[in-house]
PDB file of N, CA and C in Angstrom:
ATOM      1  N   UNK A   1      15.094 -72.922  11.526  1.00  0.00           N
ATOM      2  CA  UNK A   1      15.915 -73.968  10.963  1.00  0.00           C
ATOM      3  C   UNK A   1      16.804 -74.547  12.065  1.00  0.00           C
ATOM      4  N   UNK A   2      16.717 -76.211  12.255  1.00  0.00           N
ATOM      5  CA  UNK A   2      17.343 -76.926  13.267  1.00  0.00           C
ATOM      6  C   UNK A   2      19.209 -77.060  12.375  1.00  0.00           C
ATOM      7  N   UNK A   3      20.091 -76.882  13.402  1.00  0.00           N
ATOM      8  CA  UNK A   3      21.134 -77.087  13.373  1.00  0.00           C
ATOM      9  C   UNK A   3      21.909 -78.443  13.802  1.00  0.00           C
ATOM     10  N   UNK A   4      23.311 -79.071  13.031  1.00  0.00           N
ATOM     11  CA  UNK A   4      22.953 -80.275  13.790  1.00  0.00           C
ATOM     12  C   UNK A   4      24.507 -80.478  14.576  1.00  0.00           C
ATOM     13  N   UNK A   5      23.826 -80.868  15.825  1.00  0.00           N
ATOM     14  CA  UNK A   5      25.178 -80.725  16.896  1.00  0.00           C
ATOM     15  C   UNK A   5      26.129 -82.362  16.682  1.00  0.00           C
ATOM     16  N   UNK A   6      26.921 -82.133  16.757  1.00  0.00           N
ATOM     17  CA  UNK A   6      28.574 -83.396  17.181  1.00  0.00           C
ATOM     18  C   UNK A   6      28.572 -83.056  17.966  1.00  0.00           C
ATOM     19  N   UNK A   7      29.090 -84.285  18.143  1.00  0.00           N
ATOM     20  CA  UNK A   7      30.255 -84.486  19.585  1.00  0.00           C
ATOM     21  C   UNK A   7      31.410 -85.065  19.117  1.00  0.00           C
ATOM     22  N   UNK A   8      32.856 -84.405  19.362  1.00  0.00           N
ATOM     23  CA  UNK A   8      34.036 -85.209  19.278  1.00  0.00           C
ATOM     24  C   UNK A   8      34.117 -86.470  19.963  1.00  0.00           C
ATOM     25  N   UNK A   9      35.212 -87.059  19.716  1.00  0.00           N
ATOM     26  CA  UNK A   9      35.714 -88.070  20.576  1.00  0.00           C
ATOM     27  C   UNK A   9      36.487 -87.783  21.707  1.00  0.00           C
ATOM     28  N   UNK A  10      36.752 -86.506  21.899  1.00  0.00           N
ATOM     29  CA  UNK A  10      37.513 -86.231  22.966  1.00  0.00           C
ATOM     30  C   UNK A  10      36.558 -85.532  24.009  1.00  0.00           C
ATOM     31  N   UNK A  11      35.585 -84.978  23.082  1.00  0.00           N
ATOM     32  CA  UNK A  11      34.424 -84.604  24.182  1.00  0.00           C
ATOM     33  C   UNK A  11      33.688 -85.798  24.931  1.00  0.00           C
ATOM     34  N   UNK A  12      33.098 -86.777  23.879  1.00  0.00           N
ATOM     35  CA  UNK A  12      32.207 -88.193  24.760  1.00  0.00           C
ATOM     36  C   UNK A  12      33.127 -88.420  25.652  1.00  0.00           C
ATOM     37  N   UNK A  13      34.506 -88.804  25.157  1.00  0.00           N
ATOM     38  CA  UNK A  13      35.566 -89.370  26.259  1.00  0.00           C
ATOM     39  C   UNK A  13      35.578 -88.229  27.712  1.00  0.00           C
ATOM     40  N   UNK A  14      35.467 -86.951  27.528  1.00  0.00           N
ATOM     41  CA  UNK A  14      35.449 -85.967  28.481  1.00  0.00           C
ATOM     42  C   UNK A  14      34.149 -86.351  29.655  1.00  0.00           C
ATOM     43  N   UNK A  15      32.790 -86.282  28.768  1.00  0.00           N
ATOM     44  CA  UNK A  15      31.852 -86.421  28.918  1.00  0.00           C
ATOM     45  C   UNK A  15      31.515 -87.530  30.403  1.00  0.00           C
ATOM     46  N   UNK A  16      32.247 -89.074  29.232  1.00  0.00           N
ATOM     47  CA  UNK A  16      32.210 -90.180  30.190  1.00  0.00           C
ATOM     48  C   UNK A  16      33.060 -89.989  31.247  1.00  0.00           C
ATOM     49  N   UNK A  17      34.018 -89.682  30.970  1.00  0.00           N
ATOM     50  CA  UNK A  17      34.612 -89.524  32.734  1.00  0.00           C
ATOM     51  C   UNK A  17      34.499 -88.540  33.493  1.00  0.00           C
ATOM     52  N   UNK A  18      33.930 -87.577  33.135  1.00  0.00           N
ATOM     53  CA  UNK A  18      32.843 -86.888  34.225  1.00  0.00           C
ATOM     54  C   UNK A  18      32.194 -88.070  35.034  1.00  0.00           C
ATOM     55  N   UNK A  19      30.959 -87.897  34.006  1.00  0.00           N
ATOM     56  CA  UNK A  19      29.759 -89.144  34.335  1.00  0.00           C
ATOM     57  C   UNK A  19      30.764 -90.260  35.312  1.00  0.00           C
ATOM     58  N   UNK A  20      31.472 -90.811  34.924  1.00  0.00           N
ATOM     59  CA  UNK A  20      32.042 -92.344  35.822  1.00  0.00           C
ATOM     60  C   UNK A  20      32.936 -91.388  37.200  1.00  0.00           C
ATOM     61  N   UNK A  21      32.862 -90.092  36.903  1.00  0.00           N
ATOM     62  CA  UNK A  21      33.607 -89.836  38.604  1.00  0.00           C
ATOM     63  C   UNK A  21      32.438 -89.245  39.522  1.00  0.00           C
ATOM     64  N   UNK A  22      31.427 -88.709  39.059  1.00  0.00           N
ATOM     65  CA  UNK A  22      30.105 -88.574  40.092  1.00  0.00           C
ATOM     66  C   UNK A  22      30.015 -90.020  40.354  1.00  0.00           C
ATOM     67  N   UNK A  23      29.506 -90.566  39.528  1.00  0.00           N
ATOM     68  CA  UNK A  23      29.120 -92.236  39.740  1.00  0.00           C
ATOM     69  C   UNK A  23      29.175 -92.838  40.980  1.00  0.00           C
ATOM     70  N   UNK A  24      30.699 -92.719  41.404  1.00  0.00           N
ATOM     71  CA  UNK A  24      31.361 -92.875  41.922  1.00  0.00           C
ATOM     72  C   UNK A  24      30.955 -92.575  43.519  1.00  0.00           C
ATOM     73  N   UNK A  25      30.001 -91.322  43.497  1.00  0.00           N
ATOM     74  CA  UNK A  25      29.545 -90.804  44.677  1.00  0.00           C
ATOM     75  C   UNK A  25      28.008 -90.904  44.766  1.00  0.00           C
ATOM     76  N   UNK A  26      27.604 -90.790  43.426  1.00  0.00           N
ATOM     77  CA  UNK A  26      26.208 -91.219  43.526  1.00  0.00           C
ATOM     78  C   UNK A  26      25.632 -91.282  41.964  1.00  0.00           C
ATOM     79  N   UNK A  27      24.968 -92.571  41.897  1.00  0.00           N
ATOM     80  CA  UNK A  27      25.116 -92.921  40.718  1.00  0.00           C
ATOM     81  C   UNK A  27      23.762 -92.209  39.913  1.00  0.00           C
ATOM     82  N   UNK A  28      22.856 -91.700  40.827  1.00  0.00           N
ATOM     83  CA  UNK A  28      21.826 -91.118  40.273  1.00  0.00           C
ATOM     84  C   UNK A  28      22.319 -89.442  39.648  1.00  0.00           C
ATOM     85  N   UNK A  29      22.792 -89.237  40.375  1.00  0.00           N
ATOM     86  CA  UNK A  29      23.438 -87.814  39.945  1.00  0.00           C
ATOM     87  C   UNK A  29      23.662 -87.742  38.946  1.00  0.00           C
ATOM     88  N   UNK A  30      25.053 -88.839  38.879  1.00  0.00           N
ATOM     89  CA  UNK A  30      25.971 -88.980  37.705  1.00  0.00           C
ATOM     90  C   UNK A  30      24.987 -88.388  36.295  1.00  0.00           C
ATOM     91  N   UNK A  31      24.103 -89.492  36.613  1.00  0.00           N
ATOM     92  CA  UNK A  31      22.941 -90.057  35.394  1.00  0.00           C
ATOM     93  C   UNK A  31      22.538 -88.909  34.524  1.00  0.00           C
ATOM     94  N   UNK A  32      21.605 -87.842  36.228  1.00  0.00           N
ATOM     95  CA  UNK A  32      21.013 -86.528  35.938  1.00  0.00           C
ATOM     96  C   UNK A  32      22.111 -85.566  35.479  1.00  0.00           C
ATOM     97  N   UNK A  33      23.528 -85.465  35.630  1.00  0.00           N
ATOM     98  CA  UNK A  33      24.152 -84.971  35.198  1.00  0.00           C
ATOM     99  C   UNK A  33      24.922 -84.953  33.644  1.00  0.00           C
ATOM    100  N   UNK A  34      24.902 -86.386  33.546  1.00  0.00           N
ATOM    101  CA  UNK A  34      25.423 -86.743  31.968  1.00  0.00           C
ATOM    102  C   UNK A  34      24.114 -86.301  30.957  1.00  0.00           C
ATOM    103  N   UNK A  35      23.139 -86.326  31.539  1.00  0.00           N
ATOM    104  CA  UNK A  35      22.210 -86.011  30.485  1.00  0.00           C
ATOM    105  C   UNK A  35      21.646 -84.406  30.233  1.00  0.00           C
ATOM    106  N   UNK A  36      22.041 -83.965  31.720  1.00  0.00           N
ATOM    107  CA  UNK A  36      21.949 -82.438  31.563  1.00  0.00           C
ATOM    108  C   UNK A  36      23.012 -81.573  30.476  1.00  0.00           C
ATOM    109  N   UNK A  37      23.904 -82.235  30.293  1.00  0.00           N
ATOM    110  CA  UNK A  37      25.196 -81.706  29.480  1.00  0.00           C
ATOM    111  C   UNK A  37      24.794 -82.127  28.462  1.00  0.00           C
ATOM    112  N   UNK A  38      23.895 -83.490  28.276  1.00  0.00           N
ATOM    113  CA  UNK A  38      23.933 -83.595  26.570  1.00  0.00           C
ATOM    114  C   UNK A  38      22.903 -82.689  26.573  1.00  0.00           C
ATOM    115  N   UNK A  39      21.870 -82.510  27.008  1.00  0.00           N
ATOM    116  CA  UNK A  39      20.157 -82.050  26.683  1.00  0.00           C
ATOM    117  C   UNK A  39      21.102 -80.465  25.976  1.00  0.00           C
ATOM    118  N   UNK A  40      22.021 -79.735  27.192  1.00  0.00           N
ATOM    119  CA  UNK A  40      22.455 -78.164  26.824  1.00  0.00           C
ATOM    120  C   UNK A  40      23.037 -78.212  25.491  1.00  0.00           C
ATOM    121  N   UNK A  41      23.911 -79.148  25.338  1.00  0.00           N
ATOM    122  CA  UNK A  41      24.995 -79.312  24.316  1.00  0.00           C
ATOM    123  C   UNK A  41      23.856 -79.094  23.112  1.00  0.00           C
ATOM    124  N   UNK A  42      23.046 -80.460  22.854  1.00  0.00           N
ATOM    125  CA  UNK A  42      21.972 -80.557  21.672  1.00  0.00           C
ATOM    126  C   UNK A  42      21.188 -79.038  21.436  1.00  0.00           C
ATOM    127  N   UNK A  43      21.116 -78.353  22.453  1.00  0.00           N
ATOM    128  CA  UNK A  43      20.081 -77.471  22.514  1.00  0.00           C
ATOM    129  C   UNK A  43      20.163 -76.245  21.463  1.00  0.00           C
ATOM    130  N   UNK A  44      21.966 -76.311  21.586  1.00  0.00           N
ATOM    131  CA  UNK A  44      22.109 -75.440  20.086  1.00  0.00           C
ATOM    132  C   UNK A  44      22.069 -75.504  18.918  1.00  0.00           C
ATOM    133  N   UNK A  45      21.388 -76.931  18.361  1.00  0.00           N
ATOM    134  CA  UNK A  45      21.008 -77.079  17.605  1.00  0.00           C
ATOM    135  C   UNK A  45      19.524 -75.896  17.629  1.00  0.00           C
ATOM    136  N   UNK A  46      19.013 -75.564  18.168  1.00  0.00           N
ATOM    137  CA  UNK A  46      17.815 -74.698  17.671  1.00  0.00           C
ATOM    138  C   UNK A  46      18.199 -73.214  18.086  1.00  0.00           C
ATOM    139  N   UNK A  47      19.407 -72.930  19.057  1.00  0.00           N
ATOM    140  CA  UNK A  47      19.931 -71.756  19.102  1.00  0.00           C
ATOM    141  C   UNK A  47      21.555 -71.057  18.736  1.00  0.00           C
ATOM    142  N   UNK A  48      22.355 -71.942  18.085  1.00  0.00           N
ATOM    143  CA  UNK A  48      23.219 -72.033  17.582  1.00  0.00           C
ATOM    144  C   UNK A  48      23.849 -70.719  18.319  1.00  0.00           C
ATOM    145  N   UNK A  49      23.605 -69.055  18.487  1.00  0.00           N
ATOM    146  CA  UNK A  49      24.236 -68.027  18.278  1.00  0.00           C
ATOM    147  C   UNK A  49      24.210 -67.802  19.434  1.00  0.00           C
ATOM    148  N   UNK A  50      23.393 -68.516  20.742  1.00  0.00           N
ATOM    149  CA  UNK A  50      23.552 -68.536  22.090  1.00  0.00           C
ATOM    150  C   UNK A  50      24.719 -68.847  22.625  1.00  0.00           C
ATOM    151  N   UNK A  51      25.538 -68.388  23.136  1.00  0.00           N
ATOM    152  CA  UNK A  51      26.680 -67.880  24.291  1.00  0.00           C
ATOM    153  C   UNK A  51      27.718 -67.429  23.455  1.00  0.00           C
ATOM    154  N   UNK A  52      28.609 -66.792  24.179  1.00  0.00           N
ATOM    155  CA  UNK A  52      29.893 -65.969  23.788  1.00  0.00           C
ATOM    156  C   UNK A  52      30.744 -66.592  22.810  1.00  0.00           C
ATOM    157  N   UNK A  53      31.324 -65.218  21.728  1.00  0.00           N
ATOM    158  CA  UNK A  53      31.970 -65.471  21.052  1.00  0.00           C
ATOM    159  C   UNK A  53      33.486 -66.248  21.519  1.00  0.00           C
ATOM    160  N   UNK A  54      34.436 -66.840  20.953  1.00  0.00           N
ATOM    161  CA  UNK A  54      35.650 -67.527  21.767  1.00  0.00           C
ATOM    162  C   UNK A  54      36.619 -66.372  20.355  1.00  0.00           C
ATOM    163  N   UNK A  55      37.658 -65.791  21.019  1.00  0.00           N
ATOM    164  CA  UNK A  55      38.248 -64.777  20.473  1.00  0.00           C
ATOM    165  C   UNK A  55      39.149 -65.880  19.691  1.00  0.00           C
ATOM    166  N   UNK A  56      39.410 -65.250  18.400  1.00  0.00           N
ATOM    167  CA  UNK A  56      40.699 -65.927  17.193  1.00  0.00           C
ATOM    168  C   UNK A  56      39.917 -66.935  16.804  1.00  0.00           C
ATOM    169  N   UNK A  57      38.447 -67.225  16.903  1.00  0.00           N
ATOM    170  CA  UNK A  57      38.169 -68.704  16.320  1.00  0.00           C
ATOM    171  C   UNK A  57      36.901 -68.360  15.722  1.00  0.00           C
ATOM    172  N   UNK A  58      37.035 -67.650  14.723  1.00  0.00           N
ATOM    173  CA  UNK A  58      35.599 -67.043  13.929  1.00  0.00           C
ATOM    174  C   UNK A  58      34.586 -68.288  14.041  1.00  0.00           C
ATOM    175  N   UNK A  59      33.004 -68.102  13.892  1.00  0.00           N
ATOM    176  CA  UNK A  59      32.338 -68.765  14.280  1.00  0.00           C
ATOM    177  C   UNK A  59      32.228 -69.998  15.898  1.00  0.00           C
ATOM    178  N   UNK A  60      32.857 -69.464  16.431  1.00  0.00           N
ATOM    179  CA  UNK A  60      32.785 -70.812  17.817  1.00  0.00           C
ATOM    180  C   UNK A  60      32.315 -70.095  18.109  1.00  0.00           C
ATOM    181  N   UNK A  61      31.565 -70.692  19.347  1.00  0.00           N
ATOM    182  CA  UNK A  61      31.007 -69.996  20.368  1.00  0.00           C
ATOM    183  C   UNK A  61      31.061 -70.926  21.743  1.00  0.00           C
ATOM    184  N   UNK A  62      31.199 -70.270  22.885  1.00  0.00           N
ATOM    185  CA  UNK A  62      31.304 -70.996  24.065  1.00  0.00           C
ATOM    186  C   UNK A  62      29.991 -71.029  25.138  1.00  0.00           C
ATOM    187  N   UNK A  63      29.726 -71.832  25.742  1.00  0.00           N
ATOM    188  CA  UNK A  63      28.427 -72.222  26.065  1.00  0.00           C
ATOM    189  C   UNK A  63      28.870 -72.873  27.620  1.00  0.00           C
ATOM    190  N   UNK A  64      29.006 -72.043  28.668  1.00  0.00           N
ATOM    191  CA  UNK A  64      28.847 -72.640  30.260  1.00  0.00           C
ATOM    192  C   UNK A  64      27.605 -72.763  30.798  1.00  0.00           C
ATOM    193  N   UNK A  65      27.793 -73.662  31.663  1.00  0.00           N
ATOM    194  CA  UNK A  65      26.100 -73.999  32.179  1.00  0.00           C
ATOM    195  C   UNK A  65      26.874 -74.066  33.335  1.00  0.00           C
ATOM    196  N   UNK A  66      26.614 -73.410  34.793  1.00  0.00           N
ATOM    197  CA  UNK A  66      26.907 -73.795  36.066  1.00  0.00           C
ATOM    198  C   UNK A  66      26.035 -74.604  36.794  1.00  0.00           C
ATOM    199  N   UNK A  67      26.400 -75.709  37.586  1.00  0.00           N
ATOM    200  CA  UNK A  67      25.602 -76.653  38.170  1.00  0.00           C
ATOM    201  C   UNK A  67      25.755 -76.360  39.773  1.00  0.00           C
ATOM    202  N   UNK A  68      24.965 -76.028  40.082  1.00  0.00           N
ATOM    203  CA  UNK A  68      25.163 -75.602  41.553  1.00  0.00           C
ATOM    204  C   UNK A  68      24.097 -76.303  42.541  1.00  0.00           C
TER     205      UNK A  68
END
């Protein structure tokens, strides 16, 4: 069973100014980068229970992806 992911408004807004400060250095990056964060983000829609619990906030879960 697919789960279905949001995004706040404070996240897109997060999101985009990521994206517009790579840009900035190289606009292809940026690109490959804004979409790597959505592709992970969406992804829990089919794994929802993937990454760590966030303590005091029953059901969250936190989800890092390092870009190296």
């Amino acid at each position: 069973m697919d789960y279905k992911v949001t995004f706040s408004a404070p996240a897109l807004a997060d999101l985009e100014s990521i994206v517009r400060f790579v840009a900035q250095y190289d606009a292809h990056a940026a690109t490959r980068l804004g979409n790597s964060l959505v592709d992970e983000a969406e992804s829990l829609a089919r794994m929802p229970e993937r990454g760590s619990r966030v303590r005091r906030r029953p059901g969250i879960r936190k989800l890092c992806k390092r870009l190296i």
